[in-house]
Protein backbone atom coordinates (compact mmCIF):
# COMPACT_ATOMS: atom_id res chain seq x y z
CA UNK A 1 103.62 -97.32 -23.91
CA UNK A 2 100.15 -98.72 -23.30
CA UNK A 3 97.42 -96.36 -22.40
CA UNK A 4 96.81 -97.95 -18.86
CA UNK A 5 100.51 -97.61 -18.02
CA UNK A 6 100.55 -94.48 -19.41
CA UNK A 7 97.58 -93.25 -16.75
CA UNK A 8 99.03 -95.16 -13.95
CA UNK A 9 102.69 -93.68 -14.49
CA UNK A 10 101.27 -90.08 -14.98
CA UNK A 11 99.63 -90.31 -11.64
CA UNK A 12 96.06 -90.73 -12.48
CA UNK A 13 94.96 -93.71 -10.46
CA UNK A 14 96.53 -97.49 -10.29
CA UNK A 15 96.47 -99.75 -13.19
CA UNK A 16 93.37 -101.54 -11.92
CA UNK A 17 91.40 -98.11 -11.51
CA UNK A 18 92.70 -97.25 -14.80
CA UNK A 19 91.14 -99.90 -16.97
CA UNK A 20 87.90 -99.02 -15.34
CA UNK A 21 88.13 -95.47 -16.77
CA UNK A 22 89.08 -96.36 -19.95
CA UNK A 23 86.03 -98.88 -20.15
CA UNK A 24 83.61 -96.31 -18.70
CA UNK A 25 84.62 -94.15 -21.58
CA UNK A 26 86.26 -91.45 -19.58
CA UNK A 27 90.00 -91.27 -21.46
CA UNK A 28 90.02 -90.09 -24.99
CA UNK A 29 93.09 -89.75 -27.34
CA UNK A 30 92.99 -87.21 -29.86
CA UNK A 31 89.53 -86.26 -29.07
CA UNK A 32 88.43 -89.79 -29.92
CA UNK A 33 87.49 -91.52 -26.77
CA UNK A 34 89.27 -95.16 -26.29
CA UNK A 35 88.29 -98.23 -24.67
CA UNK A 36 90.93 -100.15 -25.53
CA UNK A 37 93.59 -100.73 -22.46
CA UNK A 38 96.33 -102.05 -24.85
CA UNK A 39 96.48 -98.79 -27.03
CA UNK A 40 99.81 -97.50 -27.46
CA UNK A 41 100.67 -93.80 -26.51
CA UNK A 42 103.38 -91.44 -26.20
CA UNK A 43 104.60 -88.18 -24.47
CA UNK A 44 103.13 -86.01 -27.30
CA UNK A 45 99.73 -88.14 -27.40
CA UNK A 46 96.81 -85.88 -26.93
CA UNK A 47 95.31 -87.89 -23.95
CA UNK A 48 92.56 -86.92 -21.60
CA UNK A 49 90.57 -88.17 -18.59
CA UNK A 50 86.70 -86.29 -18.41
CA UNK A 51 88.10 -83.75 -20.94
CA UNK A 52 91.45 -82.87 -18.76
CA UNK A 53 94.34 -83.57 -20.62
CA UNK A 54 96.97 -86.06 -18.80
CA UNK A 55 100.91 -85.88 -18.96
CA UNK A 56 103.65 -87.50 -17.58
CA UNK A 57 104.94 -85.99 -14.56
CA UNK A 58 108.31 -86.93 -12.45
CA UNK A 59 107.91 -89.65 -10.07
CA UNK A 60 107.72 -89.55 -6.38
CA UNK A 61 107.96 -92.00 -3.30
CA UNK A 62 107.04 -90.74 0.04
CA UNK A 63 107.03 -92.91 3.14
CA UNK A 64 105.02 -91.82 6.00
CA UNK A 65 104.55 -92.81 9.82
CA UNK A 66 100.64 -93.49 10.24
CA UNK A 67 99.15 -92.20 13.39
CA UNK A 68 95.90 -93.75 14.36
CA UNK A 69 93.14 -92.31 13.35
CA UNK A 70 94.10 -91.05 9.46
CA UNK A 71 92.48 -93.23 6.76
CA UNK A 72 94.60 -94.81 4.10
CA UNK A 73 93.10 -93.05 1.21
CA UNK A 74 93.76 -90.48 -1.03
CA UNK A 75 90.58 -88.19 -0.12
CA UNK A 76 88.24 -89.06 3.09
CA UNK A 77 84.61 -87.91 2.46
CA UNK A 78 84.13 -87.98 6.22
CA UNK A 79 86.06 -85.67 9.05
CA UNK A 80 88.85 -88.00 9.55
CA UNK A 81 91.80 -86.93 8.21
CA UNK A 82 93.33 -88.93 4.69
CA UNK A 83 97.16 -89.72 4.47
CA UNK A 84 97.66 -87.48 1.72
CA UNK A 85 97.30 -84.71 4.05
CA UNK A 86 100.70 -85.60 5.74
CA UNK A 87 102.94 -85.25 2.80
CA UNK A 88 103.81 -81.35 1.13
CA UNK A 89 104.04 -82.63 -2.26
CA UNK A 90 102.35 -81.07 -5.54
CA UNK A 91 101.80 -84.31 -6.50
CA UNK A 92 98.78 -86.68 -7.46
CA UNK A 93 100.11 -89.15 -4.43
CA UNK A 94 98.27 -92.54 -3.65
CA UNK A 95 98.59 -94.55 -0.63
CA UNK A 96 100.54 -97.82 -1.47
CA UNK A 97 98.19 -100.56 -0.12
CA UNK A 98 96.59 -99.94 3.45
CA UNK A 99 96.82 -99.54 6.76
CA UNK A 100 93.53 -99.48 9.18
CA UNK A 101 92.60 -95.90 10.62
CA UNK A 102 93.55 -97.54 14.02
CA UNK A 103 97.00 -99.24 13.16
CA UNK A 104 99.82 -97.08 12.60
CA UNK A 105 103.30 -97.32 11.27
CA UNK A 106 104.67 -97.38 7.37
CA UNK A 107 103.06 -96.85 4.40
CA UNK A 108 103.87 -95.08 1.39
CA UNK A 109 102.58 -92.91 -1.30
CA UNK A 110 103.61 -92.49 -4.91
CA UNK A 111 102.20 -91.20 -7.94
CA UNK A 112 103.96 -94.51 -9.91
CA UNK A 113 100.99 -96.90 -10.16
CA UNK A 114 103.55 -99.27 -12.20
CA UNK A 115 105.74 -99.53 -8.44
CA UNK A 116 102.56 -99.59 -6.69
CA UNK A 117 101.05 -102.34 -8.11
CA UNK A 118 104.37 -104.32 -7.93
CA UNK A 119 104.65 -103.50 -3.98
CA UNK A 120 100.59 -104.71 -3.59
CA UNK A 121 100.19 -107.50 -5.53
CA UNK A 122 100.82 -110.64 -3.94
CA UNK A 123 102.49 -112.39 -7.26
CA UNK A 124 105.67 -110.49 -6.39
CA UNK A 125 105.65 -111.39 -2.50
CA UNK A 126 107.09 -108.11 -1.52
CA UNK A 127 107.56 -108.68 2.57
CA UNK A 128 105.46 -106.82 5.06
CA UNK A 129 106.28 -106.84 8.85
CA UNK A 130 104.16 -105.54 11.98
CA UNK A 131 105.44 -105.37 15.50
CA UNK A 132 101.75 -106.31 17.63
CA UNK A 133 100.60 -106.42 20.74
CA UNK A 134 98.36 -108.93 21.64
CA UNK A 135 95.63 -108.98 24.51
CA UNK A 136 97.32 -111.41 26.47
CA UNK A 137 101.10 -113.39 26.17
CA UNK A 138 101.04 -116.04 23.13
CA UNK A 139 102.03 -119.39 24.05
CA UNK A 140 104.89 -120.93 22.21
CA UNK A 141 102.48 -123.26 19.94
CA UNK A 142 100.44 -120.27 19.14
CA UNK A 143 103.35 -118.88 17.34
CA UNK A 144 104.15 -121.96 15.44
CA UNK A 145 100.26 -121.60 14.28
CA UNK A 146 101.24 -118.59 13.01
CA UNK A 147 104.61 -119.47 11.68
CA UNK A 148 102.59 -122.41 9.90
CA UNK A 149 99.63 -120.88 8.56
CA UNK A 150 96.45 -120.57 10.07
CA UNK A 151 92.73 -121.14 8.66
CA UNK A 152 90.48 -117.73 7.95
CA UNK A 153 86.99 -117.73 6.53
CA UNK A 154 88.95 -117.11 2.82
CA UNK A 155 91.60 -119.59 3.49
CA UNK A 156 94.26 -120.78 5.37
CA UNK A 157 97.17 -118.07 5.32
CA UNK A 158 100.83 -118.62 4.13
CA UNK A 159 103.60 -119.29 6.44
CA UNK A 160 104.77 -116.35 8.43
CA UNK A 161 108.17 -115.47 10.25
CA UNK A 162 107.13 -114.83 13.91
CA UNK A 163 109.60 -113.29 16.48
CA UNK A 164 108.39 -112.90 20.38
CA UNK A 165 109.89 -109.35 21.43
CA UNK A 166 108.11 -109.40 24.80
CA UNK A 167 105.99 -110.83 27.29
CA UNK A 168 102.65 -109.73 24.56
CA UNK A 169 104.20 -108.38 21.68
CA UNK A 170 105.36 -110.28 18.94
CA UNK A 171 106.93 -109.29 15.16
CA UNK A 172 104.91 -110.73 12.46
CA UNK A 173 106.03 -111.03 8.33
CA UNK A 174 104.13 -111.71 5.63
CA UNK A 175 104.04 -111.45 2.18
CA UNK A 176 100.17 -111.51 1.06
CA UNK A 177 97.79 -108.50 1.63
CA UNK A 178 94.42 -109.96 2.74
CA UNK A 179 91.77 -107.07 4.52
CA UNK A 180 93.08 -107.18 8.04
CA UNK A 181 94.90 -110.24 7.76
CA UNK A 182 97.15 -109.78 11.03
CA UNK A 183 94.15 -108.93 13.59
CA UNK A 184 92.53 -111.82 11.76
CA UNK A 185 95.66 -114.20 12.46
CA UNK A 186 95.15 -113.10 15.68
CA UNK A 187 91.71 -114.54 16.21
CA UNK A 188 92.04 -117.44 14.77
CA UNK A 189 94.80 -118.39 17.76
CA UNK A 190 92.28 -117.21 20.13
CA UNK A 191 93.95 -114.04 20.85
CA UNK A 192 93.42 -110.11 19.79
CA UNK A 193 95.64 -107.38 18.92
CA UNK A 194 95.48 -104.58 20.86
CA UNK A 195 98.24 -102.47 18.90
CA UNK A 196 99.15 -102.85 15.23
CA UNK A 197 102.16 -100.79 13.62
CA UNK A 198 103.96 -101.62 10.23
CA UNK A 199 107.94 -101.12 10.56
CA UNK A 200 109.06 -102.39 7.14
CA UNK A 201 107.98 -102.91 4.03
CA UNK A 202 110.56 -105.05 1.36
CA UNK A 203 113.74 -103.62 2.55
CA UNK A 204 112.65 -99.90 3.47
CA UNK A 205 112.33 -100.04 7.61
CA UNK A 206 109.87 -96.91 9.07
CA UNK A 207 113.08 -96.26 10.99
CA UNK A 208 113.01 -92.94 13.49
CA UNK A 209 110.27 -91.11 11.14
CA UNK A 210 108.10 -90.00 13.58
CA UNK A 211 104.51 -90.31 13.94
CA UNK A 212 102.44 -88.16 11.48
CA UNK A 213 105.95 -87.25 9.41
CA UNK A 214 106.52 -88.03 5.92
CA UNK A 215 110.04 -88.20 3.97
CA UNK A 216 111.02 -88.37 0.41
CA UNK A 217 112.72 -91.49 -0.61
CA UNK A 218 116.01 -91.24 -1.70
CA UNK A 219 116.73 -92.57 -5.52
CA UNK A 220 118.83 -95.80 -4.02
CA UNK A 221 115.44 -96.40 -1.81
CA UNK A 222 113.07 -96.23 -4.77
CA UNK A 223 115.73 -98.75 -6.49
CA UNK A 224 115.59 -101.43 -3.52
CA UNK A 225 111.73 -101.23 -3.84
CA UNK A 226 112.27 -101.93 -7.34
CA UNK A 227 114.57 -104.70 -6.34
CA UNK A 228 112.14 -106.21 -3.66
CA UNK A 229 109.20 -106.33 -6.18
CA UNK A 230 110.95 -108.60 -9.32
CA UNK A 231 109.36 -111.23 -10.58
């Protein structure tokens, strides 16, 4: 296994953070520190992050019902409260993408960085979907905007599935992960979301988890991510 998989799927940090402390010079292998990403590793390699030595540990997937307000992070230097917080797990969790500290709604955390990177990254186009309510109702050709792809200041968004469930709220799909990109969709029809809450990612729905709970995923769960995220 290479030594940046090997990080990520002991629970260390995500792929992308792990390449960054293997070219800072944090991770050493038998004493000798490595900078290469590629090098292959084992279960009995001797490897260590700022002298701590680093081993595989079973895998966990946790989904967990945002309130508004908690920060989609693994540690918060400020007062509000971080996501991990919510979940009783031993673990070395890390929130799977983000959520604003005012949306609310599904997100999970894992210590797999392989799983999280595949449920992130928009090559695999794993579905996201939002229920929102807007300021004020959306007119039928503001949905097909939507629907169609609309222009941001980094450019124009991919075509979304839009379904009206009310008067001003409105289910919205997508399968890219842009900062904000919703409220931004939003805007850029002239409108503004008042409430933003994620009800499914790939095929795992948030379901009647409450808000602030966490659950474990079952094994079949973890496999349908799987599923959702190949290539």
């Amino acid at each position: 296994m290479r030594l940046v998989k090997y990080l990520a799927h002991a629970g260390v940090a995500s792929r992308r953070a792990a390449e960054q402390l293997i070219a800072a010079g944090k991770v050493s292998l038998g004493g000798e520190v490595i900078t290469d990403p590629a090098r292959d590793v084992d279960e009995s390699s001797d490897v260590r992050v700022n002298g701590e030595q680093v081993a595989l540990e079973p895998r966990e997937v946790w989904a967990v019902n945002k309130p508004a307000g908690v920060v989609s992070t693994a540690h918060e230097p400020g007062k509000r409260p971080a996501i991990t917080e919510l979940v009783a797990s031993e673990r070395r969790l890390y929130p799977v993408g983000r959520l604003d500290a005012d949306s609310t709604g599904l997100i999970l955390l894992t210590n797999d960085g392989e799983l999280a990177n595949r449920l992130t990254h928009p090559r695999y186009g794993v579905s996201k979907t939002y229920r929102v309510r807007l300021a004020r109702p959306p007119s039928d050709a503001e949905l097909d905007r939507l629907r169609n792809g609309v222009r941001l200041e980094d450019g124009p968004t991919a075509p979304a599935e839009v379904n009206r469930r009310g008067e001003r709220e409105i289910d919205v799909t997508i399968r890219e992960g842009r900062k904000r990109q919703v409220r931004r969709m939003a805007d850029a029809i002239g409108n503004e979301v008042e409430s933003l809450e994620r009800v499914r990612i790939g095929s795992l729905g948030l379901g009647n988890l409450r808000r602030a709970e966490a659950r474990h995923l079952e094994p079949e769960e973890v496999a349908a991510l799987w599923e959702d995220s190949a290539p």
